[in-house]
PDB file of N, CA and C in Angstrom:
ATOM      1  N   UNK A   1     111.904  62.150  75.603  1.00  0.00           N
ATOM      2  CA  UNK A   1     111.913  63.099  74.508  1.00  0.00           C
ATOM      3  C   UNK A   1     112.009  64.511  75.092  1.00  0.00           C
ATOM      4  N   UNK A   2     113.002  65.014  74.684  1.00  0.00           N
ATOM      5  CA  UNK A   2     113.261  66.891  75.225  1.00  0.00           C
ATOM      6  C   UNK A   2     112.053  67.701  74.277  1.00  0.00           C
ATOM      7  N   UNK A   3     111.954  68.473  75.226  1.00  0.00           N
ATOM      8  CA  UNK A   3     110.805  69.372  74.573  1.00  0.00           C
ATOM      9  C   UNK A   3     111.651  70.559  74.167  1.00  0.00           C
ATOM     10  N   UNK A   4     111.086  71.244  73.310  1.00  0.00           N
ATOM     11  CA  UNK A   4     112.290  72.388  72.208  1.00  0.00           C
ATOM     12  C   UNK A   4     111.487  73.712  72.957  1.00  0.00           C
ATOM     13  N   UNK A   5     112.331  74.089  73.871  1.00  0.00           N
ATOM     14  CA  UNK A   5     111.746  75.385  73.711  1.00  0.00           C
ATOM     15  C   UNK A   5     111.146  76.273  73.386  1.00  0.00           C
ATOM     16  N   UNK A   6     109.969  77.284  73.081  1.00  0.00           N
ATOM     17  CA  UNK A   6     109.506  78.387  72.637  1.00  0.00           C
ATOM     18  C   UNK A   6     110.100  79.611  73.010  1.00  0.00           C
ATOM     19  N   UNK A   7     110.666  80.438  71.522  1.00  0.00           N
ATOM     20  CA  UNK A   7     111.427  81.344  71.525  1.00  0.00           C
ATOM     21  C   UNK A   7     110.275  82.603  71.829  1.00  0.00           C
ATOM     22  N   UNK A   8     109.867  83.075  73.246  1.00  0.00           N
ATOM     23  CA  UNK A   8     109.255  84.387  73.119  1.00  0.00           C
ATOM     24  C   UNK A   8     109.523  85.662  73.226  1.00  0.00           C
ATOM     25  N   UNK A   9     110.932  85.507  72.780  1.00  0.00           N
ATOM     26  CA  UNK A   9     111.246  86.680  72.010  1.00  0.00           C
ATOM     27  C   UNK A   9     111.750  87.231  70.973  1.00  0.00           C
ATOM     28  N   UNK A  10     111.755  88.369  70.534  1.00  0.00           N
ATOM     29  CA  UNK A  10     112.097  88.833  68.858  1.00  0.00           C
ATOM     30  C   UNK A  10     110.600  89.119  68.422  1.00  0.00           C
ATOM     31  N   UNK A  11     110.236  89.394  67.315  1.00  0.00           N
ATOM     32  CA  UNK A  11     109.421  89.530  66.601  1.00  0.00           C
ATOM     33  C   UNK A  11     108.595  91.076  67.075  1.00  0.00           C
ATOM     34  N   UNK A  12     107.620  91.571  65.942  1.00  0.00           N
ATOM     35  CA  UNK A  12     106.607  92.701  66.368  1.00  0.00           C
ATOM     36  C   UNK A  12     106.310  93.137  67.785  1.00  0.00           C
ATOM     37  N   UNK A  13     106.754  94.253  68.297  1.00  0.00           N
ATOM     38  CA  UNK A  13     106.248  94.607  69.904  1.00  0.00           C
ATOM     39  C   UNK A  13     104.550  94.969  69.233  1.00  0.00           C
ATOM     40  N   UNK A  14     103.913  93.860  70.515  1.00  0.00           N
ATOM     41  CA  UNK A  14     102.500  94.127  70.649  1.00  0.00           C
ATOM     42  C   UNK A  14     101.918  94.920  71.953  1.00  0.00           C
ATOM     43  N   UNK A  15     102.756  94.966  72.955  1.00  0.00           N
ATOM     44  CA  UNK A  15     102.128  95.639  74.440  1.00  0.00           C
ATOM     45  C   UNK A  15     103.133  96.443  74.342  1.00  0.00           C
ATOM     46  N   UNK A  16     102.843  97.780  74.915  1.00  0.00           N
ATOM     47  CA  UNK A  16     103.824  98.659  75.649  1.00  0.00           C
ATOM     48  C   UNK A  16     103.116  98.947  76.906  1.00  0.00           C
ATOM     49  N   UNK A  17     103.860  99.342  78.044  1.00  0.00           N
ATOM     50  CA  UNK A  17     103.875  99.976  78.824  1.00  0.00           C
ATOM     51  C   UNK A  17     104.572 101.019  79.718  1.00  0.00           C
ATOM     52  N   UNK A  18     103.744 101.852  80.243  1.00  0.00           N
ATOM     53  CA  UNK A  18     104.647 103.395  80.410  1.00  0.00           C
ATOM     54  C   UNK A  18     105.164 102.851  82.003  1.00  0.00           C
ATOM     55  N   UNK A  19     106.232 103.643  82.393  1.00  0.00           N
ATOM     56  CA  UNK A  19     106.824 103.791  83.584  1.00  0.00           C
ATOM     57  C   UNK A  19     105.664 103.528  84.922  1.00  0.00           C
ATOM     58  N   UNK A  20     104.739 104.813  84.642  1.00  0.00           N
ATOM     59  CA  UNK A  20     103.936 105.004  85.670  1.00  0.00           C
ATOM     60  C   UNK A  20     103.173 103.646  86.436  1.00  0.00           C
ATOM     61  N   UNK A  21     102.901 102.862  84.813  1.00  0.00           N
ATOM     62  CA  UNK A  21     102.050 101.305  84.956  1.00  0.00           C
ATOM     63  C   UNK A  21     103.097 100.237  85.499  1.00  0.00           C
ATOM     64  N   UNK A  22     104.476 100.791  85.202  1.00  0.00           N
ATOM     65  CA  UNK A  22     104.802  99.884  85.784  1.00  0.00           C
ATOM     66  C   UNK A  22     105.683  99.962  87.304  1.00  0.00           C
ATOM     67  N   UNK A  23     105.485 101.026  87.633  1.00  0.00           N
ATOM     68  CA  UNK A  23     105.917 101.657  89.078  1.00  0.00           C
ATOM     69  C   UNK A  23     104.524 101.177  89.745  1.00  0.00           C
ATOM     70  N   UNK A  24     103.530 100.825  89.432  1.00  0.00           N
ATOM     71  CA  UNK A  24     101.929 100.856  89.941  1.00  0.00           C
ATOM     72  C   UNK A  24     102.348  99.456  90.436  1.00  0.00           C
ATOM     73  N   UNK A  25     102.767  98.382  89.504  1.00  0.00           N
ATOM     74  CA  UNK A  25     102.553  97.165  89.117  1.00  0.00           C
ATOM     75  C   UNK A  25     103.433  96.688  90.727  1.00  0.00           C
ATOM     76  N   UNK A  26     104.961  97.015  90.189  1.00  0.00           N
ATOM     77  CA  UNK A  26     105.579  97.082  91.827  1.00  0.00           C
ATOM     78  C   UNK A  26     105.705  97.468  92.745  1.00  0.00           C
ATOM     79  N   UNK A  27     104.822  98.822  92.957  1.00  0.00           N
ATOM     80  CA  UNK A  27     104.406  99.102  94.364  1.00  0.00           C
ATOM     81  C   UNK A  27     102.736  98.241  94.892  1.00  0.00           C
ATOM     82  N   UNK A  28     102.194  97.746  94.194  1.00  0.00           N
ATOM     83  CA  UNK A  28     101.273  96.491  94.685  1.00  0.00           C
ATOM     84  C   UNK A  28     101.789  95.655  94.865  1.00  0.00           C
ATOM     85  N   UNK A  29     102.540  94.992  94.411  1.00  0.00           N
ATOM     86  CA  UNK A  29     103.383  93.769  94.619  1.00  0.00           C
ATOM     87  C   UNK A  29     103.850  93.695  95.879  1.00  0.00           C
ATOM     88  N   UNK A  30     104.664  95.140  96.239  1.00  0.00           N
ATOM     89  CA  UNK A  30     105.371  95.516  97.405  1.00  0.00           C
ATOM     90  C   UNK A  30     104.832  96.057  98.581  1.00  0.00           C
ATOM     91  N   UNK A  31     103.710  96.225  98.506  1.00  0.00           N
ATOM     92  CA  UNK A  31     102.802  96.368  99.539  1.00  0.00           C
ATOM     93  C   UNK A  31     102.270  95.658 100.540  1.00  0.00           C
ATOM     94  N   UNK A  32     102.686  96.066 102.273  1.00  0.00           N
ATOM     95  CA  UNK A  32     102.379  95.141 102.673  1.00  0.00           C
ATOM     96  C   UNK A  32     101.036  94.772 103.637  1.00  0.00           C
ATOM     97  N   UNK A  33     100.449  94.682 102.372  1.00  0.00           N
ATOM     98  CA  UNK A  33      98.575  94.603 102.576  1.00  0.00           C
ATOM     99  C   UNK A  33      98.102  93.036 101.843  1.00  0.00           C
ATOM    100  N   UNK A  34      97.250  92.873 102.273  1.00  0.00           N
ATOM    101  CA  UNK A  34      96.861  91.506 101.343  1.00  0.00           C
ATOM    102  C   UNK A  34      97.209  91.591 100.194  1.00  0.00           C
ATOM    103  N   UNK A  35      96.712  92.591  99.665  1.00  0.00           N
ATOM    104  CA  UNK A  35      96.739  92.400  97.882  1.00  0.00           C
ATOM    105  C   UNK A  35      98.466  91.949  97.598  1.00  0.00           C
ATOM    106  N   UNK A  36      99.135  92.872  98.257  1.00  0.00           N
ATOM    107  CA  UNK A  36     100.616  92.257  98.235  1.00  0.00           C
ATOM    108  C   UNK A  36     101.321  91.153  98.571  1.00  0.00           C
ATOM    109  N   UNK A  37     100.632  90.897  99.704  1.00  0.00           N
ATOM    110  CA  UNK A  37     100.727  89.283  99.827  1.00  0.00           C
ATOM    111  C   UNK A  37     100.642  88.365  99.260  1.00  0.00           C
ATOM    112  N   UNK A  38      99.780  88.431  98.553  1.00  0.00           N
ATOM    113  CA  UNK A  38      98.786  87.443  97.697  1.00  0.00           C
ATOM    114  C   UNK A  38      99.285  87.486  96.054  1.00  0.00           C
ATOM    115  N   UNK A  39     100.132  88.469  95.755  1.00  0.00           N
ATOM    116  CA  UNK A  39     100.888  88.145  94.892  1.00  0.00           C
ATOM    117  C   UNK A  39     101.853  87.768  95.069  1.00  0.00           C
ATOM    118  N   UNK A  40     102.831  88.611  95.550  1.00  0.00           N
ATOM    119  CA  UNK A  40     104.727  88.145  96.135  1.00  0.00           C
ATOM    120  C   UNK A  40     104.003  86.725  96.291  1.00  0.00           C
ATOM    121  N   UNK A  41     103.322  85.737  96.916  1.00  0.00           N
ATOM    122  CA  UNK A  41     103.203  84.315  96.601  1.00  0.00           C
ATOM    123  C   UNK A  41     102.896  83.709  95.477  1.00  0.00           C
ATOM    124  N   UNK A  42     101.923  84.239  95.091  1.00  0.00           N
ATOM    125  CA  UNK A  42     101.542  83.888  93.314  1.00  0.00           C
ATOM    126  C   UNK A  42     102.764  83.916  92.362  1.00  0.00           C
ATOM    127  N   UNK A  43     103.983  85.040  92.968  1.00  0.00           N
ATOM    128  CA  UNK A  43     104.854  84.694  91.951  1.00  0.00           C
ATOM    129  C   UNK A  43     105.848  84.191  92.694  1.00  0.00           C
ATOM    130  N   UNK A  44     106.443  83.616  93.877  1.00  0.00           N
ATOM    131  CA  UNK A  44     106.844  82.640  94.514  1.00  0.00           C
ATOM    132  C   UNK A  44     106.252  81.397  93.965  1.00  0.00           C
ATOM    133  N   UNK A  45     105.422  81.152  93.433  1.00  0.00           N
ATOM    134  CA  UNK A  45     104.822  79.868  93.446  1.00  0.00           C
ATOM    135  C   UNK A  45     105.231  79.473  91.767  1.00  0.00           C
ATOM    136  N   UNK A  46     104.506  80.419  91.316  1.00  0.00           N
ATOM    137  CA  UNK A  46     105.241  80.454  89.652  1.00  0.00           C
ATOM    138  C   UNK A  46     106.767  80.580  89.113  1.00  0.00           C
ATOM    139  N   UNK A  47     107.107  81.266  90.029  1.00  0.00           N
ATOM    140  CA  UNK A  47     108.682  81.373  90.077  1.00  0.00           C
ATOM    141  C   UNK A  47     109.123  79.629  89.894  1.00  0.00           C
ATOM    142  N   UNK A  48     108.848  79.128  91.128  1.00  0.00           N
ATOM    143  CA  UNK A  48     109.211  78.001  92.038  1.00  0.00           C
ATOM    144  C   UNK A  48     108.815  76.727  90.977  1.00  0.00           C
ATOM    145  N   UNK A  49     107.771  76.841  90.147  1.00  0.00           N
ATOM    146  CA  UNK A  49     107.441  75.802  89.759  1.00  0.00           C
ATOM    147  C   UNK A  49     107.347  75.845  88.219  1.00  0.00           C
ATOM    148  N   UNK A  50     107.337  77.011  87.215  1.00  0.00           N
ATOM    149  CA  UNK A  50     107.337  76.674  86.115  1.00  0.00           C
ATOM    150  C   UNK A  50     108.492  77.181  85.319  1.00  0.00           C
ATOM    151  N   UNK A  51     108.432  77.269  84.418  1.00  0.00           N
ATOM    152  CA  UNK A  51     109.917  77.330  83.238  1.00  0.00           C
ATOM    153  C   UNK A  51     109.853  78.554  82.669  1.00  0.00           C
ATOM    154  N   UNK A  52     111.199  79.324  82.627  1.00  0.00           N
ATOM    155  CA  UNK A  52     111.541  80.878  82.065  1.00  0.00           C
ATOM    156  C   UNK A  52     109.736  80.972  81.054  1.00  0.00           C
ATOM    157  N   UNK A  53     109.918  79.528  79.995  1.00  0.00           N
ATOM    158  CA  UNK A  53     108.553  80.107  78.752  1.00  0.00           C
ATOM    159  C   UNK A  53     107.645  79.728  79.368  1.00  0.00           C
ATOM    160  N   UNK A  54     107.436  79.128  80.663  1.00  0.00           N
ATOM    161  CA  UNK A  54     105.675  79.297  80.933  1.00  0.00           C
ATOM    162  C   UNK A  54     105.391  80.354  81.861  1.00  0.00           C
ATOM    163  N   UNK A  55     106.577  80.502  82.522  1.00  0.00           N
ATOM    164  CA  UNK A  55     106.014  82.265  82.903  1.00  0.00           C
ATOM    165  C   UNK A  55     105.813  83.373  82.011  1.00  0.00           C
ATOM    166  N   UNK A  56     106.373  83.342  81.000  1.00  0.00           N
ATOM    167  CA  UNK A  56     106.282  84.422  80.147  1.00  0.00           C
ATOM    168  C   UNK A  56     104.776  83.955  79.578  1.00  0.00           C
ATOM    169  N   UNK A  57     104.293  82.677  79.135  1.00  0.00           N
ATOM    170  CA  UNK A  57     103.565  82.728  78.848  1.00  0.00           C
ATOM    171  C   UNK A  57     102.138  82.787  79.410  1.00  0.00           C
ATOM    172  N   UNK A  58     102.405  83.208  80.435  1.00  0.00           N
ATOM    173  CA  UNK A  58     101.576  82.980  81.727  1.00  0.00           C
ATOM    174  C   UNK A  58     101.305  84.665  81.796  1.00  0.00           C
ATOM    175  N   UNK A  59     102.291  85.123  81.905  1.00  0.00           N
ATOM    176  CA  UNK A  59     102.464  86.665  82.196  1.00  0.00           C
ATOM    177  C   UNK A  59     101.708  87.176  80.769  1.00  0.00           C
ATOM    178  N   UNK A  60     101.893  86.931  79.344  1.00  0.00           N
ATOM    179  CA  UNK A  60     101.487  87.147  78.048  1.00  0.00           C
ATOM    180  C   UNK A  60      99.962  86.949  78.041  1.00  0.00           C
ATOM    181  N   UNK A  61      99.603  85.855  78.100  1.00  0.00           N
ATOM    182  CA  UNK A  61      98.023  85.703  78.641  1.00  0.00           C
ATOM    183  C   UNK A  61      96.941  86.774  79.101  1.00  0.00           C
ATOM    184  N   UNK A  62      97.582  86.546  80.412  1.00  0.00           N
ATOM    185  CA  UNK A  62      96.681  87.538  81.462  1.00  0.00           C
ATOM    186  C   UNK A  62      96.760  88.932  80.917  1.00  0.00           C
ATOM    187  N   UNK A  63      97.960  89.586  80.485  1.00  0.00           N
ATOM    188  CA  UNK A  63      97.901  90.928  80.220  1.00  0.00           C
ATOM    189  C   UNK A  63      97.093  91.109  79.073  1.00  0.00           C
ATOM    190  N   UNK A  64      97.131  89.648  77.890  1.00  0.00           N
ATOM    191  CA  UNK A  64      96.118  90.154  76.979  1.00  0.00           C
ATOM    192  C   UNK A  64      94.350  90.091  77.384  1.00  0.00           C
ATOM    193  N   UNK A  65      94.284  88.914  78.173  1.00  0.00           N
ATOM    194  CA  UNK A  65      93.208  88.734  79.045  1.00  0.00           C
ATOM    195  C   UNK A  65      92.399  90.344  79.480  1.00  0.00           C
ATOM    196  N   UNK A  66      93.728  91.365  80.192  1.00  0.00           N
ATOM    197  CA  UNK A  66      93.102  92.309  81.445  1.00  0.00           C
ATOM    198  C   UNK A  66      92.810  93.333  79.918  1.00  0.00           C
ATOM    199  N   UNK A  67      93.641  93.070  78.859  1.00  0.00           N
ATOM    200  CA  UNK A  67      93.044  94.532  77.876  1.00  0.00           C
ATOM    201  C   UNK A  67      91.993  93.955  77.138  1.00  0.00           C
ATOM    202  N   UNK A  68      91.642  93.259  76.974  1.00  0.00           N
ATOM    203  CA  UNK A  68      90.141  92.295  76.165  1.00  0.00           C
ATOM    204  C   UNK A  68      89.219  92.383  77.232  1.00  0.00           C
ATOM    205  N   UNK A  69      89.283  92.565  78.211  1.00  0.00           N
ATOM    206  CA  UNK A  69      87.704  92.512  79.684  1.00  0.00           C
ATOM    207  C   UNK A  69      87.694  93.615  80.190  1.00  0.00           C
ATOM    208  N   UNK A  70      86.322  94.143  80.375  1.00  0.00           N
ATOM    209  CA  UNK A  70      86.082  95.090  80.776  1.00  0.00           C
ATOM    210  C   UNK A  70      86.525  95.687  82.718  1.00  0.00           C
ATOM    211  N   UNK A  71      87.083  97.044  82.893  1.00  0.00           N
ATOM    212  CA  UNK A  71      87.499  97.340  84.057  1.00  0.00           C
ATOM    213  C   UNK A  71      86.102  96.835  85.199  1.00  0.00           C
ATOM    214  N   UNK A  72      86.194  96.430  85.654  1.00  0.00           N
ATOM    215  CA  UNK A  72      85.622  96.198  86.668  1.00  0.00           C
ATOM    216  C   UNK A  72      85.139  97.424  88.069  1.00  0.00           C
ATOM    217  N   UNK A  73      84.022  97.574  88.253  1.00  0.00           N
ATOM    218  CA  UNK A  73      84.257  98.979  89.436  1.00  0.00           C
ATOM    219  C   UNK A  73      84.460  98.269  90.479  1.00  0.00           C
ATOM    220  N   UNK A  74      85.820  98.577  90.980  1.00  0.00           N
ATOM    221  CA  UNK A  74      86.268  99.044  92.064  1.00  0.00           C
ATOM    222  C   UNK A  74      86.065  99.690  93.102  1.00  0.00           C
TER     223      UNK A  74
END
């Protein structure tokens, strides 16, 4: 039995984000310090193993996840 896709896109924009957040986002990524490491694999791995809609829905999650929990000190 084929599974039907989930269309996640179209409908109401619920997140925005500005340039700055997302120049932040890929210069961590691109960094070559652990923290950068340790993603560029996380999304090697997700890349590698799940489907266009479970990354998105993967990616959709967490971002609603990081604005619902409190910042953490750093």
């Amino acid at each position: 039995m084929a599974v039907k896709p989930i269309d996640v896109t179209g409908g109401e924009s619920v997140y925005c984000f500005n340039q700055a957040q997302l120049k932040g986002a890929f210069d961590l990524a691109a960094a070559q310090d652990e923290s950068g490491k340790k993603i560029r694999a996380e999304i090697e791995r997700l890349e590698g193993t799940f489907s266009r809609n479970e990354r998105a829905a993967v990616a959709f999650v967490v971002i609603d996840r990081l604005l619902k929990s409190p910042a953490p000190n750093e």
